[in-house]
Structure formats: structure tokens, C-alpha cells
Protein backbone atom coordinates (compact mmCIF):
# COMPACT_ATOMS: atom_id res chain seq x y z
CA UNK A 1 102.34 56.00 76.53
CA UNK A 2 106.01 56.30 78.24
CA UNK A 3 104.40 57.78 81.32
CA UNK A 4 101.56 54.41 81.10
CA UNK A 5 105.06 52.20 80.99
CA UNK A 6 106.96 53.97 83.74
CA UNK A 7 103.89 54.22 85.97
CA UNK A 8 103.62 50.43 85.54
CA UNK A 9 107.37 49.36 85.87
CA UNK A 10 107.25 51.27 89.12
CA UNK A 11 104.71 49.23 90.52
CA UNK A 12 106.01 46.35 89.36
CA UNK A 13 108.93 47.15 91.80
CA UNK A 14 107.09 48.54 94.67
CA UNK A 15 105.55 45.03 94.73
CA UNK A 16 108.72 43.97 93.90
CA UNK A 17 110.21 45.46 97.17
CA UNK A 18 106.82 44.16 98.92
CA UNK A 19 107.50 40.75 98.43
CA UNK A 20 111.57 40.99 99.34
CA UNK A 21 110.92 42.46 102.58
CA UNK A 22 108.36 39.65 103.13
CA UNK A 23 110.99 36.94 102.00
CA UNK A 24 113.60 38.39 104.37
CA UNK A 25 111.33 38.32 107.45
CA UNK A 26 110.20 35.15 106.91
CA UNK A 27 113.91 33.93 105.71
CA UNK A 28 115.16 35.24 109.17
CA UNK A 29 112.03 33.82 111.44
CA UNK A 30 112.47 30.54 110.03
CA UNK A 31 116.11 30.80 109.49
CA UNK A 32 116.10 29.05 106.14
CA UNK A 33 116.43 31.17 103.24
CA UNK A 34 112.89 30.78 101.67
CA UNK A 35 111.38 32.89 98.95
CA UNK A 36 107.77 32.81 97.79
CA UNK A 37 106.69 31.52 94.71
CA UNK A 38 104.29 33.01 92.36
CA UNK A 39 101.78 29.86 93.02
CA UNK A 40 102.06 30.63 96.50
CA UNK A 41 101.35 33.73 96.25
CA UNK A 42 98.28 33.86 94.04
CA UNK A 43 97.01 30.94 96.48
CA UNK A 44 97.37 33.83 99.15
CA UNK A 45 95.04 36.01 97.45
CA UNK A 46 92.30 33.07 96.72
CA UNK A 47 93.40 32.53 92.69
CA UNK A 48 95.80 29.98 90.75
CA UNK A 49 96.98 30.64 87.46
CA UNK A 50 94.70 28.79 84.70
CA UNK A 51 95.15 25.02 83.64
CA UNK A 52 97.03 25.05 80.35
CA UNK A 53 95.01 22.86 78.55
CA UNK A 54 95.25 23.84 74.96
CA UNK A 55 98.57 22.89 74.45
CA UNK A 56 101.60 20.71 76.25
CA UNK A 57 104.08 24.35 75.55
CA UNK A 58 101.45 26.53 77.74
CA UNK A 59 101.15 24.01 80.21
CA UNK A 60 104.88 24.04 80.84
CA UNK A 61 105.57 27.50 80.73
CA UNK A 62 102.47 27.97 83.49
CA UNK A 63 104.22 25.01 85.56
CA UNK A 64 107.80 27.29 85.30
CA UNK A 65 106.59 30.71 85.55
CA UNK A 66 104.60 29.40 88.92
CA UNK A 67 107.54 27.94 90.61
CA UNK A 68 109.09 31.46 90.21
CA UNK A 69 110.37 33.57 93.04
CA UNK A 70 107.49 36.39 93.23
CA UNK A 71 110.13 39.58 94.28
CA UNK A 72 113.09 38.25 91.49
CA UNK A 73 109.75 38.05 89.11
CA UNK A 74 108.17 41.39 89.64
CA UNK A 75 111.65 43.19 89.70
CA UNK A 76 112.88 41.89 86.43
CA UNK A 77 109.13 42.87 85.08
CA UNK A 78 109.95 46.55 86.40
CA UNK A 79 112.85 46.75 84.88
CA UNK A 80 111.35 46.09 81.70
CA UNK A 81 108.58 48.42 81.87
CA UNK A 82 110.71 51.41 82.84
CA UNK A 83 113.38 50.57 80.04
CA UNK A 84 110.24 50.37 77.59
CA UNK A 85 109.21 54.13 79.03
CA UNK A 86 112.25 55.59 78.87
CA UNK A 87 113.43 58.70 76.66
CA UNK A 88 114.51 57.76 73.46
CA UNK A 89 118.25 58.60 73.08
CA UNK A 90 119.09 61.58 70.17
CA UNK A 91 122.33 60.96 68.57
CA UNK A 92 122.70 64.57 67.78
CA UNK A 93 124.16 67.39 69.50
CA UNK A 94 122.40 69.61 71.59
CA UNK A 95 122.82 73.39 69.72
CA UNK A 96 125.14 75.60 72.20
CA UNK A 97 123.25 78.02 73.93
């Protein structure tokens, strides 16, 4: 299971690094800073994220997550995973060898 959880945090920051490259070449063509959204980028790859129409709480939180920066997103959601996968600390002592 920690190796499922480290595999996935990783490439959660590959895609993480991806997307930061991309917003730096396009922040220094257009020489604005600009950094792409999650919306944006699922519209890039021919999907939106789903109407929220069960409840006025979902819809917001699918309005916010959306206007997200893709690079911070994925990052942050790497970081998680590989904390999650890590080696649980032992309080003991290791025995002298």
C-alpha cells in the first residue's frame, strides 16, 4: 500500500513539474505572470469537471477547486501522497550492533 501511495504522490509531482515549466514559458512569452487553471486545463484535454447539481456546497467547491492553479494543485496533492506512504516512525532504539 505505501509503495501504491508513493508511486502516486510522485506522479502527482511529475505533473506537478509538467505544468510549472509550462506556466513559466508561457509567463515569460507573454510576459505576464499567468498560471493555468485546473478548468483550463481539463478543457485542454476535451473534459470539464461535472455540474454540481445535487447540492449548492458541491457546486461551490467544483467552482473553487476549478479556478485553481493546476502545478500549486498537483504539488500540494504529491506531497500528500508521499507523506501518506512514508515509513512509519519507531520510537524505540535501534539494538547496538
Amino acid at each position: 500500500m505505501r509503495l501504491l501511495l508513493r508511486l502516486i504522490g510522485t506522479l502527482f509531482l511529475c505533473v506537478c513539474v509538467v505544468f510549472a515549466v509550462g506556466d513559466i514559458a508561457r509567463s515569460l512569452a507573454a510576459e505576464t505572470a499567468r498560471l493555468l487553471t485546473v478548468a483550463e486545463a481539463l478543457a485542454l484535454i476535451g473534459s470539464s469537471l461535472p455540474p454540481a447539481t445535487d447540492s449548492a456546497t458541491l457546486a461551490t467547491a467544483t467552482r473553487e477547486i476549478g479556478g485553481w492553479s493546476v502545478a500549486i494543485t498537483a504539488g500540494v496533492a504529491g506531497l500528500v501522497f508521499l507523506v501518506l506512504g512514508r515509513t512509519p516512525w519507531s520510537r524505540r532504539r535501534p539494538s547496538p550492533r
